[in-house]
C-alpha atoms as a PDB file:
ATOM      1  CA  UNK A   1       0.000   0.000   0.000  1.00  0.00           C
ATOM      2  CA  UNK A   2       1.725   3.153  -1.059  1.00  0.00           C
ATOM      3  CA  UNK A   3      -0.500   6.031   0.616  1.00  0.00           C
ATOM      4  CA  UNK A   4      -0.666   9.690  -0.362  1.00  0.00           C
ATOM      5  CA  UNK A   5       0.692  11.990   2.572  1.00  0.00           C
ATOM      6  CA  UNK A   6       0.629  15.668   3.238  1.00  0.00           C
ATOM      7  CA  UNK A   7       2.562  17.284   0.862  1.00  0.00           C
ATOM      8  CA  UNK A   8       1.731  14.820  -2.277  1.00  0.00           C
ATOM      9  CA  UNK A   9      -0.173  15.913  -5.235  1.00  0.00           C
ATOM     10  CA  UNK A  10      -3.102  14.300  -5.664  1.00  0.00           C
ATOM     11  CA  UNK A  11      -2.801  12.025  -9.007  1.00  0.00           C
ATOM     12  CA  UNK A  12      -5.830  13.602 -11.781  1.00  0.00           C
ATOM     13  CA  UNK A  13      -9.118  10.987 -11.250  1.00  0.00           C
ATOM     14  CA  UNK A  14     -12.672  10.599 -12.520  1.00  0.00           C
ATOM     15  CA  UNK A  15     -15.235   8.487 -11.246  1.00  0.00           C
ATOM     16  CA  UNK A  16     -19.015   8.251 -11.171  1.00  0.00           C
ATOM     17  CA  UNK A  17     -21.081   9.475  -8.300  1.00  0.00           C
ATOM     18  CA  UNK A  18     -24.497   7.618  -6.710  1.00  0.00           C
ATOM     19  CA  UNK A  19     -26.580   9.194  -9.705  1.00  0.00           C
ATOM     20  CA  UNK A  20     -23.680   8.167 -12.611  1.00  0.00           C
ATOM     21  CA  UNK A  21     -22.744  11.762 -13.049  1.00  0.00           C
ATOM     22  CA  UNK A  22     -18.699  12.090 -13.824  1.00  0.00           C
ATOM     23  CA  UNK A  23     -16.783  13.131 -10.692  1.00  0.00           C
ATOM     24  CA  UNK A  24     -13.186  14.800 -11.714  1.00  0.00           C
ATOM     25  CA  UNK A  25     -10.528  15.930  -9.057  1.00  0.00           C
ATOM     26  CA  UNK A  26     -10.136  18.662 -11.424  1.00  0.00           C
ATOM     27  CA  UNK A  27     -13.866  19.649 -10.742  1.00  0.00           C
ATOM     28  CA  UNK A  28     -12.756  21.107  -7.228  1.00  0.00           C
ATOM     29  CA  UNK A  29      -9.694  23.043  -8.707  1.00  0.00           C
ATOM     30  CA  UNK A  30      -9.387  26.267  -6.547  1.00  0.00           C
ATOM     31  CA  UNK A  31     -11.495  25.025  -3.621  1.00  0.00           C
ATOM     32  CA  UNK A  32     -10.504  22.673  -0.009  1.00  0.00           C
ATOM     33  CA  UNK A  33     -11.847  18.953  -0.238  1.00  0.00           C
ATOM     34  CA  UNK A  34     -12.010  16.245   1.667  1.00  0.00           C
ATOM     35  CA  UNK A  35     -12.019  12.973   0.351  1.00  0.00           C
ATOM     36  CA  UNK A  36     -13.030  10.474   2.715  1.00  0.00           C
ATOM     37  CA  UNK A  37     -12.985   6.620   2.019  1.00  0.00           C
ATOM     38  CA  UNK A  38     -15.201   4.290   3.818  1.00  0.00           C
ATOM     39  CA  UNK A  39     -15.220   0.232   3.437  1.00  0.00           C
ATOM     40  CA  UNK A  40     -19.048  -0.450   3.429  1.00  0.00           C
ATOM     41  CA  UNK A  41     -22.139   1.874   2.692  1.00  0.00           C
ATOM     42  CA  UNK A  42     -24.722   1.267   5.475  1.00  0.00           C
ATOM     43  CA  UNK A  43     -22.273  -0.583   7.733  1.00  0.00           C
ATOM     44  CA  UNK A  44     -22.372   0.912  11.902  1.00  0.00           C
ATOM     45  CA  UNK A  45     -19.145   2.715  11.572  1.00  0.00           C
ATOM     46  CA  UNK A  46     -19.760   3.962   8.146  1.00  0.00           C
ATOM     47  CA  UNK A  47     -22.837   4.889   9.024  1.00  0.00           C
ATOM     48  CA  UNK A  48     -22.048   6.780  11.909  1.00  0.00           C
ATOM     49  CA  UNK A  49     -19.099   8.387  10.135  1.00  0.00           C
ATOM     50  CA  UNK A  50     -21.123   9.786   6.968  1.00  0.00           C
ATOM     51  CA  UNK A  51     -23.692  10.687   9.156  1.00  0.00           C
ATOM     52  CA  UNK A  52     -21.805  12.841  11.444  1.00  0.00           C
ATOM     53  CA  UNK A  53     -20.216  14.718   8.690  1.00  0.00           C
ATOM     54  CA  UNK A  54     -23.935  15.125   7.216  1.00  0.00           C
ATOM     55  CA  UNK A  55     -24.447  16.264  10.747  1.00  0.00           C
ATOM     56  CA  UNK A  56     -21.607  18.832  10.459  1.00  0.00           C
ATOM     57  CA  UNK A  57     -22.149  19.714   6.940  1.00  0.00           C
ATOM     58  CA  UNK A  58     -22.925  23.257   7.722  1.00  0.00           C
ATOM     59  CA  UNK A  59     -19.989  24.038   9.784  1.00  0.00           C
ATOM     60  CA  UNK A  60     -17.654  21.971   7.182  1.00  0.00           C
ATOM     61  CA  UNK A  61     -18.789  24.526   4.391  1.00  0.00           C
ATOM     62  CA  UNK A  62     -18.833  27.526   6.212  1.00  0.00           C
ATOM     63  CA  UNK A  63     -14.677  26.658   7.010  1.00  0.00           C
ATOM     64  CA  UNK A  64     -15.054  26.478   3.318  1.00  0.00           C
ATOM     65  CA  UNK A  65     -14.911  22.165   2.497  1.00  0.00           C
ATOM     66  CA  UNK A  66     -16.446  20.205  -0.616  1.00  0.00           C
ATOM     67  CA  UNK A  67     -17.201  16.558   0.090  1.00  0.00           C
ATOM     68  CA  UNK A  68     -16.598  13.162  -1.524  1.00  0.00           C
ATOM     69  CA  UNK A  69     -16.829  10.195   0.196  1.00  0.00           C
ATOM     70  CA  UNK A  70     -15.835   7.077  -1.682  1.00  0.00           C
ATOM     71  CA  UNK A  71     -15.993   3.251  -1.821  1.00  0.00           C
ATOM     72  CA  UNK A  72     -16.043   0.498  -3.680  1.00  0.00           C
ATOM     73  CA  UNK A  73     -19.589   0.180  -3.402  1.00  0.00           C
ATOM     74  CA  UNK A  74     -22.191   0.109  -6.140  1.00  0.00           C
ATOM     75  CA  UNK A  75     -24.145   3.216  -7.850  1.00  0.00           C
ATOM     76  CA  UNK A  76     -27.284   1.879  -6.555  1.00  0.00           C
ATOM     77  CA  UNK A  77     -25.838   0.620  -2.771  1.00  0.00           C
ATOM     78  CA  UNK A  78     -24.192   4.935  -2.830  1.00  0.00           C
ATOM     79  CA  UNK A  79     -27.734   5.722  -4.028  1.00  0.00           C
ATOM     80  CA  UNK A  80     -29.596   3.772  -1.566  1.00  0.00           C
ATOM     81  CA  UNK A  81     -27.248   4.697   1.101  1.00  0.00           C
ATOM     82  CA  UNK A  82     -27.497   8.445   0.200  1.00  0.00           C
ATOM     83  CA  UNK A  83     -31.214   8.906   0.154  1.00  0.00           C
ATOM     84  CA  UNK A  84     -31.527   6.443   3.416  1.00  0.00           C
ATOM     85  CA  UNK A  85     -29.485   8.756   5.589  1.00  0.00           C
ATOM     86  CA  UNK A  86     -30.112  12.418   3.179  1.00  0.00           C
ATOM     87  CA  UNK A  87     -26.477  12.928   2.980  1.00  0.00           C
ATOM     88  CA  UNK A  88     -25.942  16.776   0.644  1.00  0.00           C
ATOM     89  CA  UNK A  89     -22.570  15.741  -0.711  1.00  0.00           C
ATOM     90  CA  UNK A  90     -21.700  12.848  -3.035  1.00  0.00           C
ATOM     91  CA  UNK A  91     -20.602   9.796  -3.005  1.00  0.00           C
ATOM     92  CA  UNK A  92     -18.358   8.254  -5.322  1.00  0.00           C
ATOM     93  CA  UNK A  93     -19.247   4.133  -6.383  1.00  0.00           C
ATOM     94  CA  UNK A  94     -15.319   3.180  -6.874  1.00  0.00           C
ATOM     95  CA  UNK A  95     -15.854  -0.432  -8.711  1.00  0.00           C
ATOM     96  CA  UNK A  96     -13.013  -0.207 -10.421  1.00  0.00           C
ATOM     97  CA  UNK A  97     -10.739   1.025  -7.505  1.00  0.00           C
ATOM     98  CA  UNK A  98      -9.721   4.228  -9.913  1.00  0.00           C
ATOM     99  CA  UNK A  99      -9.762   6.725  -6.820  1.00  0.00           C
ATOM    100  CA  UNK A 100      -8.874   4.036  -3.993  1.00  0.00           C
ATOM    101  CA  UNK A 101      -5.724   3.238  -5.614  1.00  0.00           C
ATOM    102  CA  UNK A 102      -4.831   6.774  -6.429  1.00  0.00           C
ATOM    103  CA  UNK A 103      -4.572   7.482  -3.156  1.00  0.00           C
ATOM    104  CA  UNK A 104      -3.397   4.360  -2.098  1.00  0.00           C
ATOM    105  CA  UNK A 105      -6.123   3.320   0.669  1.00  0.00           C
ATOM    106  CA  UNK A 106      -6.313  -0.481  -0.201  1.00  0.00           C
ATOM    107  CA  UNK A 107      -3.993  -2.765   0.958  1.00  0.00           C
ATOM    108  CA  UNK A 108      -3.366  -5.579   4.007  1.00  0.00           C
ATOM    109  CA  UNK A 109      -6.411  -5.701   6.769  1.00  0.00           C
ATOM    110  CA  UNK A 110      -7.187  -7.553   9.755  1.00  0.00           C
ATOM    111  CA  UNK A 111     -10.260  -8.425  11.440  1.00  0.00           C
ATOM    112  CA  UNK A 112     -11.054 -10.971  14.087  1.00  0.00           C
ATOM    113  CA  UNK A 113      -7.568 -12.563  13.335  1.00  0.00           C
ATOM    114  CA  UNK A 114      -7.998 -13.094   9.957  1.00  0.00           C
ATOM    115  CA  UNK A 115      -6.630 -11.332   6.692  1.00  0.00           C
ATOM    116  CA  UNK A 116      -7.354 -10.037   4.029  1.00  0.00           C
ATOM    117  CA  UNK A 117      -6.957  -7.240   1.441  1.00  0.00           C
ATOM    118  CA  UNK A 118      -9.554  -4.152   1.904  1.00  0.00           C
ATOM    119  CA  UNK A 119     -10.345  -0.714   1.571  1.00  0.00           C
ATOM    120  CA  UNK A 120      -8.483   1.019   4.843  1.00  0.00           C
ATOM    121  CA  UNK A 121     -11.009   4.012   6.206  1.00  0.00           C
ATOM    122  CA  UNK A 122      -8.806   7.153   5.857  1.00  0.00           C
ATOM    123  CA  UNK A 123     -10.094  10.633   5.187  1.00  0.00           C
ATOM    124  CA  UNK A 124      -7.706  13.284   3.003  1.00  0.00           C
ATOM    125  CA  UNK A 125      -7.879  17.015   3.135  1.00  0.00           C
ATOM    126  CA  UNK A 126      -7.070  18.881  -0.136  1.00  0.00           C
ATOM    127  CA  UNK A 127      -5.885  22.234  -0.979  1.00  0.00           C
ATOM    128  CA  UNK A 128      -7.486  24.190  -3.728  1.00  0.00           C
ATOM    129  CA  UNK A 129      -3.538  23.169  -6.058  1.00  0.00           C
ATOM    130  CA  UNK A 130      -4.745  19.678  -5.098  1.00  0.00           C
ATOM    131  CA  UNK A 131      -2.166  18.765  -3.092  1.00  0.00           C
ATOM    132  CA  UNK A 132      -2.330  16.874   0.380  1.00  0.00           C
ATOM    133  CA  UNK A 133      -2.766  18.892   3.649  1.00  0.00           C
ATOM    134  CA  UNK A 134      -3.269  16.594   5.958  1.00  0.00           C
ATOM    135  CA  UNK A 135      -4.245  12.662   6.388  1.00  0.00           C
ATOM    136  CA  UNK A 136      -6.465  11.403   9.074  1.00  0.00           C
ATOM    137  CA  UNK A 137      -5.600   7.713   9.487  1.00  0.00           C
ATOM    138  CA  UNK A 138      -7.255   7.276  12.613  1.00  0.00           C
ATOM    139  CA  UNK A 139     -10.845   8.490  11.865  1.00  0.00           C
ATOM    140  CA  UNK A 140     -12.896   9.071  14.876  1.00  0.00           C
ATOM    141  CA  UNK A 141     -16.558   7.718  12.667  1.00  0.00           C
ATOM    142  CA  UNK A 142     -19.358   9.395  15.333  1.00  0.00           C
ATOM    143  CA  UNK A 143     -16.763  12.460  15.534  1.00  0.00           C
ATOM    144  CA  UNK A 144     -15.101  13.004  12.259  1.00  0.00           C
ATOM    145  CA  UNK A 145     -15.962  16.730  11.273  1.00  0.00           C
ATOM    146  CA  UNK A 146     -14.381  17.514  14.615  1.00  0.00           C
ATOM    147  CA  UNK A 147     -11.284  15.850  13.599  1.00  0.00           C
ATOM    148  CA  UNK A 148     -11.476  17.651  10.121  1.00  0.00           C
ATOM    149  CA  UNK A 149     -12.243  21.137  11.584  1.00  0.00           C
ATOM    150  CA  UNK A 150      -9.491  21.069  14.162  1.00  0.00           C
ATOM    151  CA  UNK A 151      -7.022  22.099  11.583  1.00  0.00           C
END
């Protein structure tokens, strides 16, 4: 697994939202994002991580933050998970691993003392030149946007 860190630019990537619309990295030139990547859409910690940045969402854009959260989930399990729990920003159905590997989030896991390869939850914050600011490794899921706004 060869992770982005602060400093790194983030590699140019397109990918399809819940609704099939064309994401680009390019598309936030200019602005702060976070991009945060999750392992399952409607699983507890997931849950409880997307929905306290839905929670938050206010604050997050008045510090001036876009949102993308990503997974390898499908359009219709983003879709289902978006409109279950109303979340305003998009999320990114990463079948093909396009964004996950660009930022180098998959890799060695282990649960319950087995292992296996997976999608490690990690959450990026992104200049407007697209380059790394920071990395949170060790998200906090029911208190994420405090971790992001403590900057």
């Amino acid at each position: 697994m060869n992770m982005l860190k602060e400093g790194d630019k983030v590699p140019e990537f397109s990918s399809k939202d819940q609704d099939g619309n064309v994401v680009n990295l390019s598309d936030f030139s200019g602005k702060k994002l976070v991009v945060f990547f999750y392992p399952r859409a409607s699983t507890p910690g997931c849950t409880a991580e997307a929905c306290n940045l839905r929670d938050n969402y206010a604050e997050l854009q008045l510090q001036g933050y876009h949102i993308l959260g990503v997974s390898e989930d499908t359009e219709k399990k983003q879709t289902n998970f978006r409109n279950k729990y109303e979340f305003q920003f998009p999320l990114l159905a990463d079948e093909d691993h396009t964004v996950i590997n660009a930022f180098g989030v998959w890799g060695p896991k282990k649960f319950m003392g087995k292992e296996y390869d997976g999608l490690h939850r990690t959450t990026f914050i992104i200049d407007g030149n697209g380059v790394v600011e920071r990395v949170i490794a060790k998200v906090k899921t029911k208190d994420h946007a405090a971790q992001i706004l403590e900057a």
